[in-house]
C-alpha atoms as a PDB file:
ATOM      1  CA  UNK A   1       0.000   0.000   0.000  1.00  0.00           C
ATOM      2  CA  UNK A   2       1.305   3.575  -0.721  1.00  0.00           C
ATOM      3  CA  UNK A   3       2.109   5.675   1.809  1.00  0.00           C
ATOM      4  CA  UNK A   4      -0.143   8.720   2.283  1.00  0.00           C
ATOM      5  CA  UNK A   5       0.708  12.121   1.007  1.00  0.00           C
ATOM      6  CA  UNK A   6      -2.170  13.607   3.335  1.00  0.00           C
ATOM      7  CA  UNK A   7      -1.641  14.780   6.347  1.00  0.00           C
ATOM      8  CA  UNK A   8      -4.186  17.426   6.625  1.00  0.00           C
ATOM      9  CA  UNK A   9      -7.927  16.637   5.501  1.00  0.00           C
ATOM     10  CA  UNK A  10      -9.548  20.322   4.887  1.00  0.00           C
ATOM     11  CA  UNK A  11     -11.240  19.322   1.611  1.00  0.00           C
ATOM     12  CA  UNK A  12     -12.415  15.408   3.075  1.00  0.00           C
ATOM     13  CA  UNK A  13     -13.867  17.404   6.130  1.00  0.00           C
ATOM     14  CA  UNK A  14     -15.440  20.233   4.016  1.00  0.00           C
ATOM     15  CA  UNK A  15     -17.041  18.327   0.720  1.00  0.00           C
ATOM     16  CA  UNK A  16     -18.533  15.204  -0.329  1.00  0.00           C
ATOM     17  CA  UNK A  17     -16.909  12.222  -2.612  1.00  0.00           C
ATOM     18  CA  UNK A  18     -19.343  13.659  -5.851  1.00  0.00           C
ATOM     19  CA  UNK A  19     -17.381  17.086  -5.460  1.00  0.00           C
ATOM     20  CA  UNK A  20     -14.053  16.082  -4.456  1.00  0.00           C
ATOM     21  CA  UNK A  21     -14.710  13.578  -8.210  1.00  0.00           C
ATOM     22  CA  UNK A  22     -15.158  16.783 -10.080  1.00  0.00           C
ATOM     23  CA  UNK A  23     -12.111  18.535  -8.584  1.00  0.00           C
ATOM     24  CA  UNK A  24     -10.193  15.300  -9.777  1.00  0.00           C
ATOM     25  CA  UNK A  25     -12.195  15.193 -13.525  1.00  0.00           C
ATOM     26  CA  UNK A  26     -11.003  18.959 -13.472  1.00  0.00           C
ATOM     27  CA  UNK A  27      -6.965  18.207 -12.662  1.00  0.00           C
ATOM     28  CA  UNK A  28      -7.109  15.483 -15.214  1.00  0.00           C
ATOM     29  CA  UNK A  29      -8.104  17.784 -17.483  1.00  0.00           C
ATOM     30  CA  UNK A  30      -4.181  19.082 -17.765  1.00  0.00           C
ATOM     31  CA  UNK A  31      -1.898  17.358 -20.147  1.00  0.00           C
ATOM     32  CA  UNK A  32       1.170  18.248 -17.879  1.00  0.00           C
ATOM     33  CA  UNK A  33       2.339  16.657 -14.651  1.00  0.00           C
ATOM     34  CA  UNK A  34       3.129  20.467 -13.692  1.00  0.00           C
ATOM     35  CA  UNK A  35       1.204  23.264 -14.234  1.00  0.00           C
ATOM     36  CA  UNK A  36       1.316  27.124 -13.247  1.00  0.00           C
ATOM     37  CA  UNK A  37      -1.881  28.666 -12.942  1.00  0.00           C
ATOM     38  CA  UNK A  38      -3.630  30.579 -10.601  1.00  0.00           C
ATOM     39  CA  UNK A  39      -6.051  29.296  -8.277  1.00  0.00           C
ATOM     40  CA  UNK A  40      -8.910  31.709  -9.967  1.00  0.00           C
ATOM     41  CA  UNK A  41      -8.397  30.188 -13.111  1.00  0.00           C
ATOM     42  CA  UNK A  42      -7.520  25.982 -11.229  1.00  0.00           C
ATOM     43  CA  UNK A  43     -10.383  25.893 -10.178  1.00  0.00           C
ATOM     44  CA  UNK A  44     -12.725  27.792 -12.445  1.00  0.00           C
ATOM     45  CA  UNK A  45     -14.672  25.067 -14.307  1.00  0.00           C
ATOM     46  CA  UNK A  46     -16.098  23.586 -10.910  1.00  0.00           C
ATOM     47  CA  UNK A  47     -20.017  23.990 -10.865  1.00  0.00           C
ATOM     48  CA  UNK A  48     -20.387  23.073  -7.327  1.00  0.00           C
ATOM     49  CA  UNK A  49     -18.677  25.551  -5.303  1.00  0.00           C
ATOM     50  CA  UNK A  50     -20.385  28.305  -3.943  1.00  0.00           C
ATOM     51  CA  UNK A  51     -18.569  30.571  -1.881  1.00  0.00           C
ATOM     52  CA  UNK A  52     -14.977  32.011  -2.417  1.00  0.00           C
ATOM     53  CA  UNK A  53     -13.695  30.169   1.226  1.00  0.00           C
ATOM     54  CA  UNK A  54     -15.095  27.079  -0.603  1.00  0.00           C
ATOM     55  CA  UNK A  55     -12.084  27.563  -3.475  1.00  0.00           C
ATOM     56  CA  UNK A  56      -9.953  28.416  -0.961  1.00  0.00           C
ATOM     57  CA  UNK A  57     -10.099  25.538   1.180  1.00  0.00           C
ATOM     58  CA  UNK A  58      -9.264  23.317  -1.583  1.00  0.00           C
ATOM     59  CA  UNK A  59      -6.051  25.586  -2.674  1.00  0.00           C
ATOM     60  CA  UNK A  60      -5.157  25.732   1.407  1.00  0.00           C
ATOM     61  CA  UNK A  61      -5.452  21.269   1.207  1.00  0.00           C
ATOM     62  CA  UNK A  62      -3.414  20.925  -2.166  1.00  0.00           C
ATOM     63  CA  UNK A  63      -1.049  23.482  -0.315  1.00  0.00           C
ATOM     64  CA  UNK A  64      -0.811  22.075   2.890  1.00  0.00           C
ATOM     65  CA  UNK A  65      -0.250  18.618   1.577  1.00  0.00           C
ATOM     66  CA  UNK A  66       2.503  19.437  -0.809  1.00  0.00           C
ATOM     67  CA  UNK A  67       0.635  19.165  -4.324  1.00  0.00           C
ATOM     68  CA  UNK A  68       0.928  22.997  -4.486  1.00  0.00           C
ATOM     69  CA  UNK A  69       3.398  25.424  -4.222  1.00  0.00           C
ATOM     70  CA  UNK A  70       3.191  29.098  -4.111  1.00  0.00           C
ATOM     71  CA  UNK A  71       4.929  30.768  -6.815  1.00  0.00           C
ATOM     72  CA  UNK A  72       2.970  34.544  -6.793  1.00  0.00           C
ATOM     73  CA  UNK A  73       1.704  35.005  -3.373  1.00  0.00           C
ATOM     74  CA  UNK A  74      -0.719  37.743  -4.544  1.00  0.00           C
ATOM     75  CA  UNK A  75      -3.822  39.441  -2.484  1.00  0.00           C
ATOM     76  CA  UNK A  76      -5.893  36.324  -1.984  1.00  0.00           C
ATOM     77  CA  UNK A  77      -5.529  32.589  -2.592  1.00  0.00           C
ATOM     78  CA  UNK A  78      -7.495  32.667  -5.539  1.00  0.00           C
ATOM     79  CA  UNK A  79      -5.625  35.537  -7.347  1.00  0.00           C
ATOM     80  CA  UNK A  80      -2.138  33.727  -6.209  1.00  0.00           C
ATOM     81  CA  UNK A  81      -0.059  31.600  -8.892  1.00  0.00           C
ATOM     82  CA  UNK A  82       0.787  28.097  -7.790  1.00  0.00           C
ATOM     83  CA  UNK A  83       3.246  25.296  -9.173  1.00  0.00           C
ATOM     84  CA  UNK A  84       0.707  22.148  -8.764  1.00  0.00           C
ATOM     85  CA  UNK A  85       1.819  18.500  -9.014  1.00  0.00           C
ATOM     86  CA  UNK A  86      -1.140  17.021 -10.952  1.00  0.00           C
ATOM     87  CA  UNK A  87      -0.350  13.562 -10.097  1.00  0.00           C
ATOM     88  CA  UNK A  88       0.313  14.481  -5.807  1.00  0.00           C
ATOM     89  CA  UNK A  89      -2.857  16.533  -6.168  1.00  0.00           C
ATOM     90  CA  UNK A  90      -4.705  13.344  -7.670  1.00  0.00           C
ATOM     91  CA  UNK A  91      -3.066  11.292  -4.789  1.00  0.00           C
ATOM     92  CA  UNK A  92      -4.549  13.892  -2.344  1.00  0.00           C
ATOM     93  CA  UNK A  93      -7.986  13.983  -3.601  1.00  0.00           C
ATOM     94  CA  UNK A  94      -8.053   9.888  -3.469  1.00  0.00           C
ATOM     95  CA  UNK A  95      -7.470  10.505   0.382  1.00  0.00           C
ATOM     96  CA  UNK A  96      -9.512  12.794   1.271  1.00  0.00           C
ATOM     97  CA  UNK A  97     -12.381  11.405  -0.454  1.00  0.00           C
ATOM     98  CA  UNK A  98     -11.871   7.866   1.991  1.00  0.00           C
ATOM     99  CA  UNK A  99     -11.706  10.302   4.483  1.00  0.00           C
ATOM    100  CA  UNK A 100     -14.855  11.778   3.660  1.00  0.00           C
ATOM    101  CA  UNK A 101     -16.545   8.244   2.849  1.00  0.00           C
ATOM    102  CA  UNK A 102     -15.223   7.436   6.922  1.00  0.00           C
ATOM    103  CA  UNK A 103     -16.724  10.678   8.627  1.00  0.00           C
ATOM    104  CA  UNK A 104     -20.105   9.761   6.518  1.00  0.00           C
ATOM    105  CA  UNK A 105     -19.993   5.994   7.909  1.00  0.00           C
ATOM    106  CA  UNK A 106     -19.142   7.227  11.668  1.00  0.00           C
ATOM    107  CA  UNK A 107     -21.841   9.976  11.319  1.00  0.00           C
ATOM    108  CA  UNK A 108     -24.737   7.331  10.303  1.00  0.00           C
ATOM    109  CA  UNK A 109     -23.909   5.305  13.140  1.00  0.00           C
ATOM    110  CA  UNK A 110     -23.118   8.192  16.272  1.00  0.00           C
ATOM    111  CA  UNK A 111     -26.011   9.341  17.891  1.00  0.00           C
ATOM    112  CA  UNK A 112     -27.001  12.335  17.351  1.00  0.00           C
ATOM    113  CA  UNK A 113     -26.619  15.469  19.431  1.00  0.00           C
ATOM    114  CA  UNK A 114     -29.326  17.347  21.137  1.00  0.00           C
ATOM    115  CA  UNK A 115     -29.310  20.561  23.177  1.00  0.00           C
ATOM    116  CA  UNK A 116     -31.782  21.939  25.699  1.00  0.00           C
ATOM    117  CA  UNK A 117     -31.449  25.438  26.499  1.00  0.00           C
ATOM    118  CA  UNK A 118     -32.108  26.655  30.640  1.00  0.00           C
ATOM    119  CA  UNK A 119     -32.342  30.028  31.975  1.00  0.00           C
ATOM    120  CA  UNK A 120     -32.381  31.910  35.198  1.00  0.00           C
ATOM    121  CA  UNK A 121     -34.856  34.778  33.384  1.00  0.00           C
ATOM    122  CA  UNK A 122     -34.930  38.603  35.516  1.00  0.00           C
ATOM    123  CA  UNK A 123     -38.059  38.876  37.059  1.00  0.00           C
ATOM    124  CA  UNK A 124     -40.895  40.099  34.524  1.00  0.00           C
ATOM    125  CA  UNK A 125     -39.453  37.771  32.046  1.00  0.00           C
ATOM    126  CA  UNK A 126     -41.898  35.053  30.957  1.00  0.00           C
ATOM    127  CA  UNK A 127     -40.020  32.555  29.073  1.00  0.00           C
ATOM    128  CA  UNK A 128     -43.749  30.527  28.130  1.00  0.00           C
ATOM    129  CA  UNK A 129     -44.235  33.009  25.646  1.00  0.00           C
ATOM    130  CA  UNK A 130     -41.314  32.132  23.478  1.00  0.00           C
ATOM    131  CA  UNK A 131     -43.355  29.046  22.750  1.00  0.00           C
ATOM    132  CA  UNK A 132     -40.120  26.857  22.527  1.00  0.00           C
ATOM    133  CA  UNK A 133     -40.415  22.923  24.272  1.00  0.00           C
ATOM    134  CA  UNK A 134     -36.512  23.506  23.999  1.00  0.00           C
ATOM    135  CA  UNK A 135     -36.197  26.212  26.591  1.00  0.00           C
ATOM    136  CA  UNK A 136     -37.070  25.999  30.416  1.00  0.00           C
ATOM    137  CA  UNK A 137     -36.087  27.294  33.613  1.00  0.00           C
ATOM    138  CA  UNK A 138     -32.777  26.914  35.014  1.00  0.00           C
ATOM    139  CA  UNK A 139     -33.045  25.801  38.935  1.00  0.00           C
ATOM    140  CA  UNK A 140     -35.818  23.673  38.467  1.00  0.00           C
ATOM    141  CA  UNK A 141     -34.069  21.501  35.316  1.00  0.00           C
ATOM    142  CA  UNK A 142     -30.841  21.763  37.130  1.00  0.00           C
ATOM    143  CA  UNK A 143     -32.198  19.800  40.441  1.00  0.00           C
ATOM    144  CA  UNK A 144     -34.383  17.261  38.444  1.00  0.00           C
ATOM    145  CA  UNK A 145     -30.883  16.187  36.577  1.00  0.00           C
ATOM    146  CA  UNK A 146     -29.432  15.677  39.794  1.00  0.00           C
ATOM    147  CA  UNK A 147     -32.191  14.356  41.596  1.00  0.00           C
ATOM    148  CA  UNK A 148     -32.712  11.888  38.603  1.00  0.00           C
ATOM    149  CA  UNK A 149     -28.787  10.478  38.399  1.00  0.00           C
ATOM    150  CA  UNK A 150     -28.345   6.985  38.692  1.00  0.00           C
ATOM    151  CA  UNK A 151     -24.400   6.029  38.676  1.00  0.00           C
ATOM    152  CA  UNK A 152     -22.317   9.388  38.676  1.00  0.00           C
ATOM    153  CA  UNK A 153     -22.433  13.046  39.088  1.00  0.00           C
ATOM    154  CA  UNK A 154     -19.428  15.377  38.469  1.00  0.00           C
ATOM    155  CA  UNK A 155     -19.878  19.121  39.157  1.00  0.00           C
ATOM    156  CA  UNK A 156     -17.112  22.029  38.261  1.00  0.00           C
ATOM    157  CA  UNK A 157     -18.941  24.863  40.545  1.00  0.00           C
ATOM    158  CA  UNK A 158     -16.940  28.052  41.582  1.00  0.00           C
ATOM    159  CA  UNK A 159     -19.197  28.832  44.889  1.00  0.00           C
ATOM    160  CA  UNK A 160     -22.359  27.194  46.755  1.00  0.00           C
ATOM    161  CA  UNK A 161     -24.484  28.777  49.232  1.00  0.00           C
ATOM    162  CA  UNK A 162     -24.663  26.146  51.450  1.00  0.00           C
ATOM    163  CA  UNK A 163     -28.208  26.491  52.235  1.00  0.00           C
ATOM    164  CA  UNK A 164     -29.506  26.346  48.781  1.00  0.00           C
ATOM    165  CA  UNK A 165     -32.016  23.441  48.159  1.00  0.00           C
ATOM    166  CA  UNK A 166     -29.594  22.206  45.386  1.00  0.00           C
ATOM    167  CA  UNK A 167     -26.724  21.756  47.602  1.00  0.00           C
ATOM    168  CA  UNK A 168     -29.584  18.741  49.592  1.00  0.00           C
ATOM    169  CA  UNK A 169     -29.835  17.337  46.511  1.00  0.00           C
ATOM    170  CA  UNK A 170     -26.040  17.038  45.438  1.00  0.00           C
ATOM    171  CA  UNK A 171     -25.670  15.522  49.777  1.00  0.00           C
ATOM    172  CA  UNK A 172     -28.175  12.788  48.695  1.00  0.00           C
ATOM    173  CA  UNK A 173     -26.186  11.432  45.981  1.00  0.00           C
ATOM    174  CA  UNK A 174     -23.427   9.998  47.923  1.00  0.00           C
ATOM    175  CA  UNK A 175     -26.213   8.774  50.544  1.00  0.00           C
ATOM    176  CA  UNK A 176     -27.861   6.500  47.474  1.00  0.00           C
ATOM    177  CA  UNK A 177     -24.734   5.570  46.265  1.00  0.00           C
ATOM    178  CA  UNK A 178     -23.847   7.846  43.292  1.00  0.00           C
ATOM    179  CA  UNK A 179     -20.172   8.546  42.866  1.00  0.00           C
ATOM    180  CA  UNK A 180     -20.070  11.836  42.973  1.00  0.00           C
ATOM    181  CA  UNK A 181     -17.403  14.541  42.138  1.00  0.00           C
ATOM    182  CA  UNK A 182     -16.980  18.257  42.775  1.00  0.00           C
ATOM    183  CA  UNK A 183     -13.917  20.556  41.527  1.00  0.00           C
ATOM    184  CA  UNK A 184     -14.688  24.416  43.414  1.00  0.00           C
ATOM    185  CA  UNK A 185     -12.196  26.565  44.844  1.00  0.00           C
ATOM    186  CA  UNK A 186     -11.087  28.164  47.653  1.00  0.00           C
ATOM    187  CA  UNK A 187     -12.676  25.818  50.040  1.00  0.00           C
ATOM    188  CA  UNK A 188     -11.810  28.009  53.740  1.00  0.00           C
ATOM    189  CA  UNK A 189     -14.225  30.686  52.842  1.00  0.00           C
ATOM    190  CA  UNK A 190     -17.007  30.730  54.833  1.00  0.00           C
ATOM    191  CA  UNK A 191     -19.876  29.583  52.521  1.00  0.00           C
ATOM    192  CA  UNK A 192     -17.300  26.764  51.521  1.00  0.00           C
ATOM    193  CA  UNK A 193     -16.288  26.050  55.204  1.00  0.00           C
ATOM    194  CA  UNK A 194     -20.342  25.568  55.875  1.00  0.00           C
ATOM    195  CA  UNK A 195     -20.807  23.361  52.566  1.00  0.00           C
ATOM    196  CA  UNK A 196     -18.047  21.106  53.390  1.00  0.00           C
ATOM    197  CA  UNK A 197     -19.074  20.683  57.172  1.00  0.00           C
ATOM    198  CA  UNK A 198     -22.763  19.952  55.946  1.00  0.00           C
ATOM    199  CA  UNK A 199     -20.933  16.952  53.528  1.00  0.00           C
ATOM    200  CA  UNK A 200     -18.785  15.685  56.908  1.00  0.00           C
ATOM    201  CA  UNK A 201     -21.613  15.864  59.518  1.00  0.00           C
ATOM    202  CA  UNK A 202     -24.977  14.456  56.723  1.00  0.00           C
ATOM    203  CA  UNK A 203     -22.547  11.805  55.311  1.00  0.00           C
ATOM    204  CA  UNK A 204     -21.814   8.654  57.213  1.00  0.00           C
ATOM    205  CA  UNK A 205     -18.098   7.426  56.338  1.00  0.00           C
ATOM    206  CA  UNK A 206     -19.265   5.229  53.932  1.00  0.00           C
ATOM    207  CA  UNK A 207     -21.228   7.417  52.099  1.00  0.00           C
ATOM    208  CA  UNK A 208     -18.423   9.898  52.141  1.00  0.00           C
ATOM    209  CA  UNK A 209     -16.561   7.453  49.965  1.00  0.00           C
ATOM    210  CA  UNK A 210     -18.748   7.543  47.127  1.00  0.00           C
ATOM    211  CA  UNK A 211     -17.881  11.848  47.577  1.00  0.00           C
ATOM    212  CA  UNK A 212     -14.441  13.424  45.860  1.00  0.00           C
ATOM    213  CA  UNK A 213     -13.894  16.853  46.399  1.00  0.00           C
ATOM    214  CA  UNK A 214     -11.276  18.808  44.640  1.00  0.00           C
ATOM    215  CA  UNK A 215     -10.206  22.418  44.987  1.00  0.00           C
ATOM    216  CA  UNK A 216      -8.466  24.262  42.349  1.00  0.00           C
ATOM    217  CA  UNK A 217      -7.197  27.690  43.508  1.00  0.00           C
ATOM    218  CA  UNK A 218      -3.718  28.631  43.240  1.00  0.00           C
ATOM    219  CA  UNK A 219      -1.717  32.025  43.727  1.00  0.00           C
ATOM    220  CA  UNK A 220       1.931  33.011  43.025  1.00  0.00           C
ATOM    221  CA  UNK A 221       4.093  34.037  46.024  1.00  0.00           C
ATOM    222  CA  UNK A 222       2.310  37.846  45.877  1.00  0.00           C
ATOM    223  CA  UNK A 223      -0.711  36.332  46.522  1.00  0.00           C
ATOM    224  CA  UNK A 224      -1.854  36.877  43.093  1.00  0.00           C
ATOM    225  CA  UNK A 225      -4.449  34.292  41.510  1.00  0.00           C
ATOM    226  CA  UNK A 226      -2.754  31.568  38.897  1.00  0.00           C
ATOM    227  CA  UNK A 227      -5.378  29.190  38.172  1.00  0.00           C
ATOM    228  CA  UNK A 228      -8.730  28.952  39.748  1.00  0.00           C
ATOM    229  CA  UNK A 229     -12.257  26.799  38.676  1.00  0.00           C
ATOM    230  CA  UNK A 230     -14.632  29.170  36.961  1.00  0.00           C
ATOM    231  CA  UNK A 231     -16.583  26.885  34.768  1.00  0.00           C
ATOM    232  CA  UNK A 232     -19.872  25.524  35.798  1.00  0.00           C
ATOM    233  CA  UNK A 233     -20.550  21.906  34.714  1.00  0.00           C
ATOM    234  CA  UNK A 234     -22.747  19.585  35.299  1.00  0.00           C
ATOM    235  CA  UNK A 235     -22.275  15.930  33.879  1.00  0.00           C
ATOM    236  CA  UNK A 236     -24.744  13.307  34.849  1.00  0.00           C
ATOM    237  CA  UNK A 237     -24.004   9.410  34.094  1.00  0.00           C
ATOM    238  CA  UNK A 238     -21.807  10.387  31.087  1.00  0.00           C
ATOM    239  CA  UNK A 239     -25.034  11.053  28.725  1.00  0.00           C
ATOM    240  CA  UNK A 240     -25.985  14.496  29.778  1.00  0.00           C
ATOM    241  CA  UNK A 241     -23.773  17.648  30.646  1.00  0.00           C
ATOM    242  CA  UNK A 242     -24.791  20.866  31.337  1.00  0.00           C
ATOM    243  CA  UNK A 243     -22.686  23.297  30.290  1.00  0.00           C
ATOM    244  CA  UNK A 244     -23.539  27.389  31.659  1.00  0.00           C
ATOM    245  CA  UNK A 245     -22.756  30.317  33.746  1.00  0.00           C
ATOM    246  CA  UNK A 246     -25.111  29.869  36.693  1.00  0.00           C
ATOM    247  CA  UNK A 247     -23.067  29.465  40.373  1.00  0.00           C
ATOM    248  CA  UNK A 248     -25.187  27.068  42.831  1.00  0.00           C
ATOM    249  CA  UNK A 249     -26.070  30.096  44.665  1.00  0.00           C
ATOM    250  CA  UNK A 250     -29.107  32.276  45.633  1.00  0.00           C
ATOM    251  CA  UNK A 251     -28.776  34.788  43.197  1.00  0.00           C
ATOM    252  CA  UNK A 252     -27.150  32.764  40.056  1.00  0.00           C
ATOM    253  CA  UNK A 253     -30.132  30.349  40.510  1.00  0.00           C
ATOM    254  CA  UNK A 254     -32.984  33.330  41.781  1.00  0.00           C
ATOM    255  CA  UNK A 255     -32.705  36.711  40.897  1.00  0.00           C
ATOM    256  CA  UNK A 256     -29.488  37.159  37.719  1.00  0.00           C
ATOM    257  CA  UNK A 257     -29.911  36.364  33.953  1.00  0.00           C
ATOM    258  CA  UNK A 258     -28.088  33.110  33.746  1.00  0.00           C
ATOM    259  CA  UNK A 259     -27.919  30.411  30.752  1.00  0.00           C
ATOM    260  CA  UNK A 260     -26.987  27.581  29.965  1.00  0.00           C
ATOM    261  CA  UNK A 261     -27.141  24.050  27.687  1.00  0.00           C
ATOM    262  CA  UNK A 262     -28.101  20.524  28.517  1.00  0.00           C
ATOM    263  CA  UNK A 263     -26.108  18.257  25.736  1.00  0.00           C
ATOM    264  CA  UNK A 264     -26.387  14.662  24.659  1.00  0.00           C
ATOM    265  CA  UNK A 265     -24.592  13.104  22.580  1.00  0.00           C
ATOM    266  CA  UNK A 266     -21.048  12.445  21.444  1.00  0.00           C
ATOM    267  CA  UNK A 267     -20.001  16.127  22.663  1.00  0.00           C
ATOM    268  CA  UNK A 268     -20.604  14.595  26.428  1.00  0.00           C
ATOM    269  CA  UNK A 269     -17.458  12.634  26.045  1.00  0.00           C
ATOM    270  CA  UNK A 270     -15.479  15.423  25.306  1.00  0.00           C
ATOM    271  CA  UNK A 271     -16.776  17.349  28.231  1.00  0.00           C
ATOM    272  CA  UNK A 272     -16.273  14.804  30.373  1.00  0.00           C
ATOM    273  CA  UNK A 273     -12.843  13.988  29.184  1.00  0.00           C
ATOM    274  CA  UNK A 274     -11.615  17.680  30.068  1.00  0.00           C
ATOM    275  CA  UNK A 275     -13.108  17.351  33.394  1.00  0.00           C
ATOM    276  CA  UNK A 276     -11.481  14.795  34.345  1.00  0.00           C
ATOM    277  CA  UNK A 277      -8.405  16.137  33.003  1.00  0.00           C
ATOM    278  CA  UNK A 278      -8.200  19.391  35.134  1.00  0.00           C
ATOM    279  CA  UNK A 279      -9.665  16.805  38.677  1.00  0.00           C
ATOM    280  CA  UNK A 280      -7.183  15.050  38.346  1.00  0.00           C
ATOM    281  CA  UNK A 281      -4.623  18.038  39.275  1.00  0.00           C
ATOM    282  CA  UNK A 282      -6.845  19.435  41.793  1.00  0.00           C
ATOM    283  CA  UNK A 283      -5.782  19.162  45.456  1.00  0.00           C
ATOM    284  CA  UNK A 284      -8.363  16.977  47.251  1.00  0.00           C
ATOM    285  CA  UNK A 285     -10.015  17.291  50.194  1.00  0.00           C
ATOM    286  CA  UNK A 286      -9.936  14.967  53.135  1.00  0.00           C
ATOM    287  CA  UNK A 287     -13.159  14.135  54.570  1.00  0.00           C
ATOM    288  CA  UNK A 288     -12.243  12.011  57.693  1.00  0.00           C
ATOM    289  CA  UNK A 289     -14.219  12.995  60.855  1.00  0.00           C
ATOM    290  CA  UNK A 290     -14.393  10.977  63.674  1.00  0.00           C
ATOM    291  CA  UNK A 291     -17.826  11.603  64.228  1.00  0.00           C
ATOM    292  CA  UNK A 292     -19.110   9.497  61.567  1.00  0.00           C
ATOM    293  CA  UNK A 293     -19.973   5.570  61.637  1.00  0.00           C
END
């Protein structure tokens, strides 16, 4: 088997195999192996382009992949001169038309992506009259994903109030079991101090194991903030994350304009992936207390 000439896939990612066969019938219209043209005039008798990024995403593929080389770098792409190899060109369009044929397979057989949009709406805001099954209220959406996890819960949350209803709900996932995760920061201010303390004194020992706390706050020797968790997520038994700007606090879930998505599909592995990237170099928090049994 030859070895591929492609190494970045641009035109496979962008067009399918019946357009990527008329940019071939159109190179095989040269007699030569070389040619100097200009991309304008290249790519000129292709029907089925219609925009100018579309022409230049072909030139930037035969470019990238060595079956072009600039020879007139003008004002554009298209109004540059090239050197093309024919035959490399040729090669490349072969590969990325697999590459599309791949993408086309894998996309029949992924499921597909859906996206519900919450909201925290200001006061006087009625979000019923937007008429959309696709929209509904933050808080209330927010607590029935948690209250409706089965196996895991992992939650990147800046600050709690520790009296907020939510913050029950996230306690009673340990106590049925749920492995449960939660990256915050700064955990010895007060509101954090009172969350934690609610975890230690609710939570027998054993339920405190299914429970993994991480903080992620760091300064430099000034005191000055490095790194810190600011993203709020929300990923519930790998299928569903919720992705927004709302803290678990009074006013985030109450009174501000917050919003944020619910996604399923393949995009939850991604999340999820990332999230457990940045836990893992968190600094964890010991939960022992002697006062649980």
């Amino acid at each position: 088997m030859d070895d591929l000439v492609s190494t970045d896939f641009i035109i496979g990612a962008t067009f399918d195999e019946s357009l990527i066969e008329e940019i071939g019938i159109c190179l095989e219209g040269h007699c030569n192996s070389e040619v100097q043209i200009s991309g304008k005039e290249l790519l000129a008798p292709i029907q089925g382009l219609t925009s100018k990024v579309d022409y230049e995403k072909i030139l930037m593929g035969f470019v990238r992949n060595g079956g072009a080389e600039y020879l007139i770098d003008d004002s554009s792409m298209l109004e540059s001169t090239y050197l093309i190899d024919i035959d490399r060109c040729l090669k490349i369009l072969h590969e990325q038309a697999v590459a599309t044929r791949v993408l086309t397979l894998k996309s029949e057989h992924t499921d597909p992506t859906t996206v519900e949009t919450i909201v925290t709406a200001p006061q006087g805001v009625e979000l019923t009259k937007l008429a959309r099954p696709t929209i509904s209220s933050l808080p209330p959406r927010l607590r029935r994903l948690i209250l409706e996890a089965q196996s895991s819960v992992r939650i990147a949350n800046p600050y709690f109030d520790p009296n907020e209803t939510i913050v029950d709900d996230i306690i009673a996932l340990p106590r049925k079991g749920v492995k449960t995760k939660i990256l915050t920061r700064e955990v010895d201010i007060p509101d954090h101090v009172e969350t934690i303390n609610r975890f230690r004194d609710e939570l027998t020992d054993n339920q405190l194991d299914n429970l993994e706390l991480r903080d992620l706050f760091e300064t430099d020797t000034s005191g000055r903030q490095t790194t810190a968790t600011h993203a709020k997520i929300m990923i519930v038994d790998d299928t569903i994350a919720y992705l927004g700007s709302a803290n678990l606090t009074t006013t985030s879930l109450g009174s501000n304009f917050e919003i944020g998505a619910l996604i399923q599909g393949p995009p939850v592995d991604e999340v999820t992936a990332v999230f457990d990237m940045v836990f893992s170099t968190a600094e964890k928090i010991d939960f022992a207390s002697d006062s649980n049994g």
